[in-house]
Protein backbone atom coordinates (compact mmCIF):
# COMPACT_ATOMS: atom_id res chain seq x y z
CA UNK A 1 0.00 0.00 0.00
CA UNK A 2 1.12 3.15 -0.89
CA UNK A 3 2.69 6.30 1.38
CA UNK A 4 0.07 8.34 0.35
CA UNK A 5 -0.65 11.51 2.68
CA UNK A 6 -3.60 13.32 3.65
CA UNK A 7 -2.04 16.11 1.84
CA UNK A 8 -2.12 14.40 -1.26
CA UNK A 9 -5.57 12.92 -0.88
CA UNK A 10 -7.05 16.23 0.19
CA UNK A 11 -5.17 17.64 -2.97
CA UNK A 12 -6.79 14.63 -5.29
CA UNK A 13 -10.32 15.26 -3.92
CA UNK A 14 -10.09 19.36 -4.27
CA UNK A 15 -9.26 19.00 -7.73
CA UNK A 16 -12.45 16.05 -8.40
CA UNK A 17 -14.36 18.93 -6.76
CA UNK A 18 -13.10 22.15 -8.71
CA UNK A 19 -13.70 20.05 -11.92
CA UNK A 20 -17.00 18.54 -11.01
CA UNK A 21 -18.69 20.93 -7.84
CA UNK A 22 -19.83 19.33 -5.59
CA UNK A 23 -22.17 16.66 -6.00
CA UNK A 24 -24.94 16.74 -3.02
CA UNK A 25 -25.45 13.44 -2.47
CA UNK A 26 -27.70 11.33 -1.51
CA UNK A 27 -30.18 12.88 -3.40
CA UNK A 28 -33.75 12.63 -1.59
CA UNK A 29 -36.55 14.12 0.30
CA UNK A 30 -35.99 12.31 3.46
CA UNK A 31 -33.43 10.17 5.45
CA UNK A 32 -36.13 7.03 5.09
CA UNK A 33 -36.17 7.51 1.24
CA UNK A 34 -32.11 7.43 1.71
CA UNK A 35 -31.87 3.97 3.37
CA UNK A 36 -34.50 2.36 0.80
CA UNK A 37 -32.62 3.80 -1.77
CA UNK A 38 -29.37 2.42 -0.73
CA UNK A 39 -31.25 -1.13 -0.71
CA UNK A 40 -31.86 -0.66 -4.35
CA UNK A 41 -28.77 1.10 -5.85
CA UNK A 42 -26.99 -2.71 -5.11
CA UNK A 43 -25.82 -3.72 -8.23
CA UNK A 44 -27.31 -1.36 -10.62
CA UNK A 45 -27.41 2.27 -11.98
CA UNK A 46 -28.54 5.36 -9.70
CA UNK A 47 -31.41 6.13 -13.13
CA UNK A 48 -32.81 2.32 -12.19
CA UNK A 49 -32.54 2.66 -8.55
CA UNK A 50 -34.50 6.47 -8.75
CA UNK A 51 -36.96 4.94 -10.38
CA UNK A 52 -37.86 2.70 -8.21
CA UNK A 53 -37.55 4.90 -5.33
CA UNK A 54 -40.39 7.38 -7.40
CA UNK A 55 -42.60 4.33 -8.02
CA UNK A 56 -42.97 3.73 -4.27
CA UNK A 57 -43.02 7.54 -3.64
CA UNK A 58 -45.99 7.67 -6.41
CA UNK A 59 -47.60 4.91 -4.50
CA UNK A 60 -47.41 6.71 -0.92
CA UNK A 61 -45.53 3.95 0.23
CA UNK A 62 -41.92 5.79 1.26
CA UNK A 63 -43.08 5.42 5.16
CA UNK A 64 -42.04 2.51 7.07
CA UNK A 65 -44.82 1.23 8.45
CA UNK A 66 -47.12 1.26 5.09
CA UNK A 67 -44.12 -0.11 3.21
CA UNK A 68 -44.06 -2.65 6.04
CA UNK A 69 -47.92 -3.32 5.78
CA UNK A 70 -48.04 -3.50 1.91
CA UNK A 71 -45.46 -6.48 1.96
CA UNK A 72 -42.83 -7.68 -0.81
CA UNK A 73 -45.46 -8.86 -3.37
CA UNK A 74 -46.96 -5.04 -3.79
CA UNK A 75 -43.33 -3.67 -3.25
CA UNK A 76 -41.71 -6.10 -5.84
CA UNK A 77 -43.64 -4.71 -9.28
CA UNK A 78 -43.30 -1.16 -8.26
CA UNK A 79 -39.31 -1.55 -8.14
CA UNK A 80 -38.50 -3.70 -11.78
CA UNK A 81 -36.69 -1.16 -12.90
CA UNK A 82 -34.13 -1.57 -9.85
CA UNK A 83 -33.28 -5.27 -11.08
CA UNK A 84 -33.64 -8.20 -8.82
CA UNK A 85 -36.92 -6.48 -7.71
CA UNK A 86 -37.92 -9.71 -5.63
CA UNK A 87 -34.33 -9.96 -3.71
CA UNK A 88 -34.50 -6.23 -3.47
CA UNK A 89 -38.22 -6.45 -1.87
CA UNK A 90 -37.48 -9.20 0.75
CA UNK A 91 -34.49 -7.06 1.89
CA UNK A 92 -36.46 -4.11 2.40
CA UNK A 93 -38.92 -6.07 4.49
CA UNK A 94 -35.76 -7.44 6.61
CA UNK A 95 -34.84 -4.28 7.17
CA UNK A 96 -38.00 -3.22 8.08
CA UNK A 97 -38.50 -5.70 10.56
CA UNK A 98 -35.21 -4.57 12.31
CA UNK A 99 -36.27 -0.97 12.13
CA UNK A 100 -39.95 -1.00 13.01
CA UNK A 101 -38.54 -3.84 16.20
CA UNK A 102 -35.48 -1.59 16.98
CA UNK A 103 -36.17 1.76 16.27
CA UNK A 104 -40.09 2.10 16.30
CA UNK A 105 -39.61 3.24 12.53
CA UNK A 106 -38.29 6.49 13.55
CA UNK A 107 -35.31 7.40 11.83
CA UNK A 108 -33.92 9.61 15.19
CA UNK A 109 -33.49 6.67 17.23
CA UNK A 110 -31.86 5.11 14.39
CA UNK A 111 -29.31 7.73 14.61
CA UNK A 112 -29.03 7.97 18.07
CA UNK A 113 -27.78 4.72 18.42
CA UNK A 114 -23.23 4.37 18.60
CA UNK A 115 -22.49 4.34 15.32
CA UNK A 116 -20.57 0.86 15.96
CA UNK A 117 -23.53 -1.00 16.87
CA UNK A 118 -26.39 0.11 14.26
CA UNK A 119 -23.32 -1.29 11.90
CA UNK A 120 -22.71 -4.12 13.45
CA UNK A 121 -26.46 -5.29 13.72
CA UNK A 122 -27.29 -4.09 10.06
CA UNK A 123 -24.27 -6.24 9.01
CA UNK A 124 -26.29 -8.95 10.60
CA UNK A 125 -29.45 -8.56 8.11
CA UNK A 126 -29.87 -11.19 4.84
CA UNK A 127 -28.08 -9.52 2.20
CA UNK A 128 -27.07 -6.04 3.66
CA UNK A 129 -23.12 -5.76 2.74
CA UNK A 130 -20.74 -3.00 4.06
CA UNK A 131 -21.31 -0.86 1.10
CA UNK A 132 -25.03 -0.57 1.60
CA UNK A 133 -24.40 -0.28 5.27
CA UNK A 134 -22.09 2.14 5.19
CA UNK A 135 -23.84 4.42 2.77
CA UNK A 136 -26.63 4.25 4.65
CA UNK A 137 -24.37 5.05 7.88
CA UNK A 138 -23.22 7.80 6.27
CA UNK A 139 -25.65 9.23 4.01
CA UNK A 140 -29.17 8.94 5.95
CA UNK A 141 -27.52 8.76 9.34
CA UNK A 142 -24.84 10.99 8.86
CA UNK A 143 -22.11 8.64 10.42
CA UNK A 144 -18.04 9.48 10.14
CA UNK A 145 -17.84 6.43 8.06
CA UNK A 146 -16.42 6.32 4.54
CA UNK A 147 -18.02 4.92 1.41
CA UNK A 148 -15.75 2.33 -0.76
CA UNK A 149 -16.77 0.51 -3.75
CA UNK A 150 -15.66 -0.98 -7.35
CA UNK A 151 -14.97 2.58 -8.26
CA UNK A 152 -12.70 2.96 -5.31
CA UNK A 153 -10.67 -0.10 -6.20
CA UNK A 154 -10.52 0.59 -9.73
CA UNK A 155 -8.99 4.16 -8.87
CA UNK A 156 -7.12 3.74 -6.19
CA UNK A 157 -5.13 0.57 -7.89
CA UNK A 158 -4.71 3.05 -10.99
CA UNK A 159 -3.55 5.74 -9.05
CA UNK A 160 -1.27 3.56 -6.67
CA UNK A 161 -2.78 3.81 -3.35
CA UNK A 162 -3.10 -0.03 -3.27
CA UNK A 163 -3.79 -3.21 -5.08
CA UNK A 164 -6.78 -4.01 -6.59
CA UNK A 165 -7.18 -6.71 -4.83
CA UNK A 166 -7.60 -5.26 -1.64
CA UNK A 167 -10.76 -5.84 0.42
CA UNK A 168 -13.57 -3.52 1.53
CA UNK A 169 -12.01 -2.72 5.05
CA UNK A 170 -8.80 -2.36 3.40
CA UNK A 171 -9.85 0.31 0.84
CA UNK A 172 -12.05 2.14 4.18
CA UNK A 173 -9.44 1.93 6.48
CA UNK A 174 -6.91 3.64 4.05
CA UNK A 175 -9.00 6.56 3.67
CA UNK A 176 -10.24 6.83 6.95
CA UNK A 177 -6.51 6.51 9.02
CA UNK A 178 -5.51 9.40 6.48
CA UNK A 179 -8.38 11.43 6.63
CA UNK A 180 -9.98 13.77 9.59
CA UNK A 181 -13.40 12.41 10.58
CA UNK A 182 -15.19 14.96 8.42
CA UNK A 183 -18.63 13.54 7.27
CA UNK A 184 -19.17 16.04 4.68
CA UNK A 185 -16.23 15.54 3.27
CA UNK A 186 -16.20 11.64 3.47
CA UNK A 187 -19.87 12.09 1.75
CA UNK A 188 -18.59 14.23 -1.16
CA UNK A 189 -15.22 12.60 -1.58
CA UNK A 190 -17.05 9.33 -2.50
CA UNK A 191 -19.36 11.06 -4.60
CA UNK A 192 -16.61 12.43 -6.17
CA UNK A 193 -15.32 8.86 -6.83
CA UNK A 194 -18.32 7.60 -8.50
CA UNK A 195 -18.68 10.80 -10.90
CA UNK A 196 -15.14 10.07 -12.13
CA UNK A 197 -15.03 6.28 -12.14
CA UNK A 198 -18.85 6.37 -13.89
CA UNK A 199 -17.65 8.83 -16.54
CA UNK A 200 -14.18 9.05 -16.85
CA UNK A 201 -12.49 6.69 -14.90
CA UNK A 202 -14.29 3.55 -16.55
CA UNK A 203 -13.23 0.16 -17.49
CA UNK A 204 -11.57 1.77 -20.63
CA UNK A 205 -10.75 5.35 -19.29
CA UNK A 206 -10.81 8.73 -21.18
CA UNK A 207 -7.34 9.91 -19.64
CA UNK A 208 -6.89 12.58 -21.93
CA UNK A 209 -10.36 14.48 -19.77
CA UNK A 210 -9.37 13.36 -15.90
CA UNK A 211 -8.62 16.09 -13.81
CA UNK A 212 -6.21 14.15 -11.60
CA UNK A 213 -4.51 12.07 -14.21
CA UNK A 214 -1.02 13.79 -12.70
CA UNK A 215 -2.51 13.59 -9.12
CA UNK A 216 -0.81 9.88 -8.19
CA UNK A 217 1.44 9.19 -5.60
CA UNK A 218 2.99 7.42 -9.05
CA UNK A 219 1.29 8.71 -12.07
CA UNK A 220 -2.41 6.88 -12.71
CA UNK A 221 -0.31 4.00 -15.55
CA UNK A 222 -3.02 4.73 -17.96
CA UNK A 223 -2.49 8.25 -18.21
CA UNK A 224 1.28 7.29 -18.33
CA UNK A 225 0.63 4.91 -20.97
CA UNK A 226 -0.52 7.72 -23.15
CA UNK A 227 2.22 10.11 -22.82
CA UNK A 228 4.44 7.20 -23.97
């Protein structure tokens, strides 16, 4: 793993930011629309994800105990456009089992719980990894946790920071023992990350664009590559 600084990282992120602004995320009405929302962005686009989100908005079902009520076979249709709509549905009735037992559906106890243990016990639930946990953490709870996902690897092992086969904790611990325990800045930092790594950054990247090609602890290889 690389000796990268928070100097450096605080350098790569201000120069994501003066390219792109900033990117206000999670985008929603309420911290309850958040969570679902993080159940449904696994493994597919934000566009497919909002969609869903909308259709259960449309059908007045964003509040936990009507979602709760109306059951996986009326949530399932109304989120298709999510993918895996009937995985997708049972997890949101896991959750809000947990939630509506735990936390009497209100999002404030939620968050007043240590940050540690609301973690630990929605690590616990069917299907609920660290990414969706810690978005959630972080985005609806507003928890000093950071985000990391395929983006993060694939940048990070471009830039140098570390190998890309490092595992989730690896990738969060790296940014959060170099980091101050800012949330918004761990909230716009990964937003950052997904911006570049969904339009620049991709599989096969448009160096000649990225704003922090020369940003690298060692220069990202592919924008060395081209200046071969």
């Amino acid at each position: 793993m690389s000796e990268c600084t928070i100097t450096h990282l605080v350098s790569f992120y201000s120069a994501l930011k003066d390219a792109h602004g900033l990117q206000h995320w999670w985008p929603s009405e309420s911290r309850f629309e958040t969570i679902i929302g993080a159940i449904l962005a696994q493994s597919v686009s934000w566009t497919g994800a909002h969609k869903a989100v909308c259709a259960l908005k449309d059908a007045g079902l964003l509040e936990p105990h009507l979602l709760f009520k109306a059951g996986p076979d009326t949530i399932a249709p109304l989120i298709r456009s999510s993918l895996y709509y009937n995985q997708k549905a049972r997890k949101i009735m896991i959750f809000l089992s947990w939630f509506l037992d735990t936390c009497d559906g209100e999002i404030s106890k939620m968050a007043s719980l240590p940050c540690l243990t609301v973690r630990e016990e929605l690590l616990q639930l069917s299907g609920f990894g660290p990414e969706t946990v810690d978005s959630i953490l972080l985005y609806a709870l507003e928890k000093p946790v950071f985000v990391a996902d395929a983006y993060t690897r694939r940048i990070g092992s471009r830039q140098g920071w570390f190998s890309e086969d490092i595992t989730y904790a690896g990738m969060q611990e790296f940014f959060m023992s170099r980091l101050p325990q800012d949330i918004p800045l761990y909230n716009d930092f990964h937003a950052q990350i997904v911006y570049l790594g969904n339009r620049i950054c991709k599989k096969n990247p448009g160096c000649s664009s990225c704003p922090v090609r020369d940003h690298g602890i060692i220069q990202c290889r592919y924008a060395h590559n081209m200046n071969r």
